[in-house]
Protein backbone atom coordinates (compact mmCIF):
# COMPACT_ATOMS: atom_id res chain seq x y z
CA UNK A 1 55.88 231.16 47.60
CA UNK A 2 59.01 229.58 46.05
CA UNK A 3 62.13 229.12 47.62
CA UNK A 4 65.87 228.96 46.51
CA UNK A 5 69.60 228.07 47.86
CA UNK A 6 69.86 231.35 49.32
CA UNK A 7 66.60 232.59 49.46
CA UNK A 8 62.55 232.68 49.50
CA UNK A 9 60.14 234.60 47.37
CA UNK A 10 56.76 235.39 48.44
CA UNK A 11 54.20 236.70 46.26
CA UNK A 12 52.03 239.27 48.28
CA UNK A 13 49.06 241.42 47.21
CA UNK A 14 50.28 241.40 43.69
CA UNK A 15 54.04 242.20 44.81
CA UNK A 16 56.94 240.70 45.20
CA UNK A 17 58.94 240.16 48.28
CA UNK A 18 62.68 238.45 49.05
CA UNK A 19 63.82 237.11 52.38
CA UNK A 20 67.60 236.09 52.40
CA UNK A 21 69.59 234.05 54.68
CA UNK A 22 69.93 237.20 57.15
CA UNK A 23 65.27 236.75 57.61
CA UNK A 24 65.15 239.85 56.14
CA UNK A 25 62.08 240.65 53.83
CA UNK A 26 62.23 243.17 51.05
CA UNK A 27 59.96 244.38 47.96
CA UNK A 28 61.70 243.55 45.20
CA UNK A 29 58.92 244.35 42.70
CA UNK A 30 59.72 247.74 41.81
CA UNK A 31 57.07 249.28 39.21
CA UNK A 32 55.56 245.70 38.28
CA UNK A 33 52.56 244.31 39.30
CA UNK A 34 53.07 240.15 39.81
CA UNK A 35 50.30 237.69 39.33
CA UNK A 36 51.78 235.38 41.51
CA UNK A 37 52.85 233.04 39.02
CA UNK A 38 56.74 232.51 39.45
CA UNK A 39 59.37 229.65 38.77
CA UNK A 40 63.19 229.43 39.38
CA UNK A 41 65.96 229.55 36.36
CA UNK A 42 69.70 229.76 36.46
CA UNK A 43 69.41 231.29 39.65
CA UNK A 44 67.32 233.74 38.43
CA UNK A 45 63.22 234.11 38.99
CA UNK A 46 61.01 234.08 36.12
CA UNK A 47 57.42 235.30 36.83
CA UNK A 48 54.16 236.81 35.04
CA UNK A 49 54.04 240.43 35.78
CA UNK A 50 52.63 243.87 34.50
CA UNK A 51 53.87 247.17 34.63
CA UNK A 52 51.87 248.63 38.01
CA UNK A 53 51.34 252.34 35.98
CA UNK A 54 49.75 250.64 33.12
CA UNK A 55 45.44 250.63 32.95
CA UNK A 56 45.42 247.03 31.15
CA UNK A 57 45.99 243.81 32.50
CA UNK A 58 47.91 243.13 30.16
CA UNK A 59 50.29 240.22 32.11
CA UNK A 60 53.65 239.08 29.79
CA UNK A 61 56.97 237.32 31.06
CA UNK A 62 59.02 239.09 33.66
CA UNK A 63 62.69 237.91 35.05
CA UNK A 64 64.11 239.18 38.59
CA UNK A 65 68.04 238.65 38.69
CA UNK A 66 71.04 240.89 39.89
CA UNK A 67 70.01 244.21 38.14
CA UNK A 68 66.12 243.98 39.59
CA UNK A 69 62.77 242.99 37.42
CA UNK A 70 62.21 243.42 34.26
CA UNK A 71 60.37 242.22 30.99
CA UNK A 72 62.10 239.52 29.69
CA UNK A 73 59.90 238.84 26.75
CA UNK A 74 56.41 240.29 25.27
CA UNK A 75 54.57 237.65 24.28
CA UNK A 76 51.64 239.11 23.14
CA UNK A 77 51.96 242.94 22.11
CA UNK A 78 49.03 244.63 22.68
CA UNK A 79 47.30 241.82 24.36
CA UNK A 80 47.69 239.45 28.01
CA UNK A 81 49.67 236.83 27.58
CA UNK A 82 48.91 235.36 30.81
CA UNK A 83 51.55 233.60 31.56
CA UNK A 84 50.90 230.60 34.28
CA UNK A 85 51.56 227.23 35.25
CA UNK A 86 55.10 227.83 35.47
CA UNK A 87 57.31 224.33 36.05
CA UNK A 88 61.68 224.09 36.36
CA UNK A 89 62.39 221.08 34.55
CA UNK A 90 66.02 220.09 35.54
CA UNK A 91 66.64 217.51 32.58
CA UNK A 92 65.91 220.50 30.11
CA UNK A 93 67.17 223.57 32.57
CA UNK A 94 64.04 225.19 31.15
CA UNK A 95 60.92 226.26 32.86
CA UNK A 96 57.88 224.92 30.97
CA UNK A 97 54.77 227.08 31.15
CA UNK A 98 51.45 228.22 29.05
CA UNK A 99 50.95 231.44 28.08
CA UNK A 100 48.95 233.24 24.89
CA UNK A 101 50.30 234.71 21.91
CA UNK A 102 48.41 236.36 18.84
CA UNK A 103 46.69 233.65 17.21
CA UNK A 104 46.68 231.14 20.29
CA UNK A 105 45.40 230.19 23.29
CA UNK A 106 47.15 229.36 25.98
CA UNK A 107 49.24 226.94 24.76
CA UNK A 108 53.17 225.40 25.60
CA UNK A 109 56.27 227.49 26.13
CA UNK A 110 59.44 227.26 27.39
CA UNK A 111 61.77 229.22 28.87
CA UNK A 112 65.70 229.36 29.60
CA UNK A 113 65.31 232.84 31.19
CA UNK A 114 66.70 234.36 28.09
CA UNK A 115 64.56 236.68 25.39
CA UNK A 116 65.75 234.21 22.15
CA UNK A 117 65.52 231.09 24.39
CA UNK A 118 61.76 231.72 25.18
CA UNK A 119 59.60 230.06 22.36
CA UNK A 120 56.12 227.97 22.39
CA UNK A 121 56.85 224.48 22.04
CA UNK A 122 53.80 223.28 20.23
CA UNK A 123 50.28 224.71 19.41
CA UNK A 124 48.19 221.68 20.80
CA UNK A 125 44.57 222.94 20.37
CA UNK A 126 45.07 224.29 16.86
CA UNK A 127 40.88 224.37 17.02
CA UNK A 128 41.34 227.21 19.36
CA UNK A 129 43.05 230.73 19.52
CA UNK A 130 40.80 231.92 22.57
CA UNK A 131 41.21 228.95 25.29
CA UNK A 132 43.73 226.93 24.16
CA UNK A 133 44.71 223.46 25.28
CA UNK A 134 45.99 224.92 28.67
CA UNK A 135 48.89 222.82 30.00
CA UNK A 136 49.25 222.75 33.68
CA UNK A 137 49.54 219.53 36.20
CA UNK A 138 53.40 219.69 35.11
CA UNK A 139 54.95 216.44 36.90
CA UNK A 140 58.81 215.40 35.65
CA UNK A 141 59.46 211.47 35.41
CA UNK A 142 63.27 210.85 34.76
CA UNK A 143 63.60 212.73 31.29
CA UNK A 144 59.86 212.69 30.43
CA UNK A 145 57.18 215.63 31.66
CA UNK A 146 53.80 214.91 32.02
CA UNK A 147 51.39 217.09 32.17
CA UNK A 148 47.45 217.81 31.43
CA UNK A 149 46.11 219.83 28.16
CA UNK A 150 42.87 219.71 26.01
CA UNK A 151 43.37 219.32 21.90
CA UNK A 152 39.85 219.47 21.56
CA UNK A 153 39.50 216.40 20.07
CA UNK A 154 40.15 214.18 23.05
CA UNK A 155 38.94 216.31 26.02
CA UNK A 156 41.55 217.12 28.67
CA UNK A 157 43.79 214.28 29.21
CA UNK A 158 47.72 212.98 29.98
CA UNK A 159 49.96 214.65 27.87
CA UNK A 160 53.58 214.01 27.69
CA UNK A 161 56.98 216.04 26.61
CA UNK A 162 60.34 216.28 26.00
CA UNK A 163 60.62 220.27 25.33
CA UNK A 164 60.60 219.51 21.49
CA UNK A 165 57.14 219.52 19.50
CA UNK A 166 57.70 216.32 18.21
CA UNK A 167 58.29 214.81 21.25
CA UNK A 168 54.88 216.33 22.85
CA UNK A 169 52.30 213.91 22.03
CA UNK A 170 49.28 212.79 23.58
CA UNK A 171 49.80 210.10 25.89
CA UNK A 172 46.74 207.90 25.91
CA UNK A 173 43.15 208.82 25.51
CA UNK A 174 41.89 207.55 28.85
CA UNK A 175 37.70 208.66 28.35
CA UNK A 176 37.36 208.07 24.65
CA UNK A 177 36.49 211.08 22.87
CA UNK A 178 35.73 214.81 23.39
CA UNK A 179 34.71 213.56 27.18
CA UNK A 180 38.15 214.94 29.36
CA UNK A 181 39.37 212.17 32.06
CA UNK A 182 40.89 215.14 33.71
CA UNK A 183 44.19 213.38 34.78
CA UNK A 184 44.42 214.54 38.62
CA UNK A 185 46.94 214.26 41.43
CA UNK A 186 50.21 213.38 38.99
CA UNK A 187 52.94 211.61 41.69
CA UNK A 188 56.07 210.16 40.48
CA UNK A 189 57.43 206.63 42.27
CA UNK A 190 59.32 204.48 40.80
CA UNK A 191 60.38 205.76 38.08
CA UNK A 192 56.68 206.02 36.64
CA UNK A 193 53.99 208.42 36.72
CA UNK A 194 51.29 207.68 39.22
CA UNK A 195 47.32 209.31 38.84
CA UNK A 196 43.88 209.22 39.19
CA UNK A 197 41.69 209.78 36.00
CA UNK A 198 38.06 209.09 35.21
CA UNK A 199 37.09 206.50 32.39
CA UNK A 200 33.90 205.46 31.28
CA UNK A 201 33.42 203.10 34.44
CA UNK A 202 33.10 206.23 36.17
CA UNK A 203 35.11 204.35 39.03
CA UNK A 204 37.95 205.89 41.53
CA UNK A 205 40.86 204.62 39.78
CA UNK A 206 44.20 205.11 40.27
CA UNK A 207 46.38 204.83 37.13
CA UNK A 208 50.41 204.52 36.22
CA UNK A 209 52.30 205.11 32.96
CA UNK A 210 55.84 205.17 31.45
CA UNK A 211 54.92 207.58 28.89
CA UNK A 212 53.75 205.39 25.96
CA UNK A 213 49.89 204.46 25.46
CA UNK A 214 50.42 200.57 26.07
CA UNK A 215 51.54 200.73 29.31
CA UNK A 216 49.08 203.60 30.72
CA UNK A 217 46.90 201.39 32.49
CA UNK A 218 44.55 201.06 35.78
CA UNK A 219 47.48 200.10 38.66
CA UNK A 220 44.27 199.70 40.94
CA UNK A 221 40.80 200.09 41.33
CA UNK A 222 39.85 201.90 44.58
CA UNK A 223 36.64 199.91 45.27
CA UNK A 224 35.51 198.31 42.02
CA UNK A 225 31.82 199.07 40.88
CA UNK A 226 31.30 202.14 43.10
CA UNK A 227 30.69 205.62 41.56
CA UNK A 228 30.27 207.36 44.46
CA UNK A 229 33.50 208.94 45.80
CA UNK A 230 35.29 211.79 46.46
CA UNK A 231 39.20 212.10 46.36
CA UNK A 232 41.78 214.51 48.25
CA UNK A 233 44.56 214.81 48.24
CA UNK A 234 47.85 211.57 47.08
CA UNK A 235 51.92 211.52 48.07
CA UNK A 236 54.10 209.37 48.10
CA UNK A 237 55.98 208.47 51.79
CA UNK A 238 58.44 205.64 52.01
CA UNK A 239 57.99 204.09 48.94
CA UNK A 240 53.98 203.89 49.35
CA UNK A 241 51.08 205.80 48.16
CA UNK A 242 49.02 207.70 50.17
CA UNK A 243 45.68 209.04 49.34
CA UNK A 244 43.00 210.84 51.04
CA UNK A 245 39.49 209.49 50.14
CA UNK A 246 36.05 208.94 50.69
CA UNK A 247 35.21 205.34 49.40
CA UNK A 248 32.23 204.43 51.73
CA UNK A 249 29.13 205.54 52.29
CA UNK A 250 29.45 204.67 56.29
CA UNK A 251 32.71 206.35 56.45
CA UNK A 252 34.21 209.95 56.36
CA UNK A 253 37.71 211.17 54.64
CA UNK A 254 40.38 208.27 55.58
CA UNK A 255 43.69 207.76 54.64
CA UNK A 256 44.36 204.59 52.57
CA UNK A 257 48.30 203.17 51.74
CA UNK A 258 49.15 201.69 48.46
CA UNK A 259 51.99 199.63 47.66
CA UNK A 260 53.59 200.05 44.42
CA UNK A 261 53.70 197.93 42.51
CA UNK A 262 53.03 195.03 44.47
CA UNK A 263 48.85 193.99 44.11
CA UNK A 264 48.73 194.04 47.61
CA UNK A 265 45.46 196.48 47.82
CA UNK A 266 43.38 194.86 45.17
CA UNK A 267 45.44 196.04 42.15
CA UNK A 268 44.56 193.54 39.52
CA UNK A 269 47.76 192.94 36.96
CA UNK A 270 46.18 194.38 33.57
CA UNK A 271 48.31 193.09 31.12
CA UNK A 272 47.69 189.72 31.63
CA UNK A 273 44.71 189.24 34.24
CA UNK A 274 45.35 186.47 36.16
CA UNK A 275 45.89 186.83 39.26
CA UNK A 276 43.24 186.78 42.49
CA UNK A 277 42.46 190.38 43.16
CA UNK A 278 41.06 190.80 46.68
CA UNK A 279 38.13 193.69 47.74
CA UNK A 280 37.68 196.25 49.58
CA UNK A 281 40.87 196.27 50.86
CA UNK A 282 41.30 197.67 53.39
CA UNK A 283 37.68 195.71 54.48
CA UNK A 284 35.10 195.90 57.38
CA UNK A 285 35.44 191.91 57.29
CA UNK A 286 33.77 191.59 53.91
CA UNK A 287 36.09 190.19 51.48
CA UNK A 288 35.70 189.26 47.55
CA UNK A 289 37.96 187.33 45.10
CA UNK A 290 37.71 188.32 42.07
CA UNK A 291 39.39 185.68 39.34
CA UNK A 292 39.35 182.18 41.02
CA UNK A 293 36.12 180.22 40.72
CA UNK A 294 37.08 177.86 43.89
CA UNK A 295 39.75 177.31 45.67
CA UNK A 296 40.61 177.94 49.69
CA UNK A 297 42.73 180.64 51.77
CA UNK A 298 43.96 180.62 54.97
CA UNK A 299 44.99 184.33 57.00
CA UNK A 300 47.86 184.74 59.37
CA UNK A 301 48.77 187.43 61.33
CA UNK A 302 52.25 189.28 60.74
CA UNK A 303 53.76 186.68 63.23
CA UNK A 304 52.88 183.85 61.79
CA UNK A 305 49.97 182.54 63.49
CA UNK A 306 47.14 180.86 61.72
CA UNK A 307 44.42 182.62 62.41
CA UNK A 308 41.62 181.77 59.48
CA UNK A 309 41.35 178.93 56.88
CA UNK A 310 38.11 178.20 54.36
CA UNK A 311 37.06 177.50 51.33
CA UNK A 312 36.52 180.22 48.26
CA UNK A 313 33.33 179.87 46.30
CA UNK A 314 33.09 181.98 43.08
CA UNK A 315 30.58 185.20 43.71
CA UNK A 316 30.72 184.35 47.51
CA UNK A 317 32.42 186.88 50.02
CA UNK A 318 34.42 185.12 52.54
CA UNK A 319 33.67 186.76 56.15
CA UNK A 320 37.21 187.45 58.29
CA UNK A 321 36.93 186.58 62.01
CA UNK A 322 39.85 189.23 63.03
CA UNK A 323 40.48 192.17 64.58
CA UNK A 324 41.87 195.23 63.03
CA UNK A 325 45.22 195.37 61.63
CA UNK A 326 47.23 193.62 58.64
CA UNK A 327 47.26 189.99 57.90
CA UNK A 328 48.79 187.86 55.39
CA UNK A 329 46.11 185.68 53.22
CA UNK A 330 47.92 182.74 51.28
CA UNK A 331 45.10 181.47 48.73
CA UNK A 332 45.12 178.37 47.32
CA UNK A 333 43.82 178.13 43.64
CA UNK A 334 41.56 174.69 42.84
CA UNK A 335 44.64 173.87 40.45
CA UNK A 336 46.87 174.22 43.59
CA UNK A 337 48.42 177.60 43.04
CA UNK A 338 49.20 179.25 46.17
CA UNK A 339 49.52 183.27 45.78
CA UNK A 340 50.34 185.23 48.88
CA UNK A 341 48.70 188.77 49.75
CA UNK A 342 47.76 191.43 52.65
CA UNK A 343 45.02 192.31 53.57
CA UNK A 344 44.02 195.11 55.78
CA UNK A 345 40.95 194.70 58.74
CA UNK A 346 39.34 198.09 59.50
């Protein structure tokens, strides 16, 4: 389903359907079959398609505008080009997708819903002209698109462009190696790209990046040394991150918040390493420190009130003696640094 200023497009039982501003639906599809695969363009509909009278399944790039649908380009005579993973990218006023041609895989293209103007951008698995390096996960940060691929060299991993083939590089090789991270769940805030990824650790980790390899990094670990987990699904509301997970072995699917980019969750600063990172956070009543050999805290509840003070031992939890909800925990360092955090009691 996509929708427009002045109307929606459904994709039903490999056909296509319109509903304008009047609610009424119509098939629009004519004598092509649709995959389901579709993306807007210049008010226009791009979308991977097949002519219905035809015994192959051979899928290339259709366009619907004014006059109806019709092939806008054959990308693979004689063959499926498959197109998929179709993404308007407003910066470029191009619609980035993969698709195969003779010789590749499914590899990069773009699109300005013309014939000449549709071209691949780069041939990133040049190892493969079956599979391909098969782009999808398409998330736009300011001018930048990230997105997900597999070179064969470095497994699948975060990928970044600017429509150009020099400007599509690799962003950082998260799992070193062949072994894929498999970048997950791309969110923009802030003006950076937000994910989760796996890395050797094996960890739930959620990860941010401007689009350069020095500053893709862990934002925060989820609950550090556990390997157990399962993810859902992550948006952002209200300037926060939400994400749906299972982080406990006591515990269903819950929802846990994450402030960005304040450390307020357990998020330890990477670059330099210093501060006191709290865990779990949210906690039962449990709570760690993790980069203060001694030192003291004391807890307060959102109006104020003193509700907890004692003293932090390196390696030993602290126990909170409050009821559920959010608290402000002011710790102390032993060289009298005070740093000031939330914490949240299940």
């Amino acid at each position: 389903m996509l929708s427009t200023d002045q109307s929606l497009y459904l994709g039903i039982s490999s056909s296509l359907y319109k509903m304008g501003i009047d609610d009424v639906f119509s098939n629009i599809t004519g004598d092509v079959t649709i995959s389901n695969n579709m993306a807007p363009i210049n008010g226009n509909l791009v979308v991977a398609g097949k002519p219905t009278a035809s015994s192959t399944n051979y899928y290339q790039l259709y366009k619907y505008d004014s006059s109806g649908i019709s092939l806008l380009k054959n990308i693979y005579p004689n063959g499926t080009a498959n197109p998929q993973n179709f993404f308007y990218c407003s910066t470029l006023n191009k619609v980035l997708f993969c698709a195969s041609a003779p010789g590749f895989g499914l590899e990069l293209w773009s699109t300005d819903g013309t014939d000449a103007g549709t071209q691949m951008i780069k041939d990133i698995n040049v190892a493969s002209t079956i599979s391909g390096s098969i782009p999808s996960n398409f998330t736009q940060v300011g001018n930048k698109i990230f997105f997900t691929a597999n070179n064969d060299t470095n497994g699948n991993e975060l990928w970044v462009t600017d429509g150009t083939a020099d400007g599509t590089t690799l962003v950082k090789d998260i799992y070193a190696g062949k072994t894929s991270s498999n970048p997950y769940n791309l969110t923009e805030l802030n003006g950076k790209l937000y994910f989760l990824a796996g890395d050797e650790s094996k960890e739930a980790k959620l990860w941010e990046s401007d689009g350069t390899e020095a500053e893709t990094k862990v934002a925060l670990e989820l609950r550090p040394g556990y390997t157990s987990f399962s993810i859902g699904k992550m948006a952002v509301f209200n300037g926060a991150i939400y994400i749906s997970a299972k982080l406990y072995v006591d515990k269903g699917q819950e929802l846990y918040k994450i402030e960005v980019p304040n450390t307020t969750l357990g998020a330890e600063n990477t670059s330099k390493n210093t501060k006191v990172v709290l865990y779990p956070n949210p906690t039962s009543g449990t709570l760690y420190f993790k980069n203060i050999e001694k030192g003291s805290f004391q807890l307060f509840d959102m109006n104020g009130r003193l509700i907890q003070s004692d003293n932090i031992k390196k390696d030993h939890p602290a126990q909170i003696k409050a009821k559920s909800g959010v608290y402000q925990i002011n710790i102390t360092t032993a060289e009298g640094k005070t740093e000031i955090n939330k914490v949240i009691i299940k």
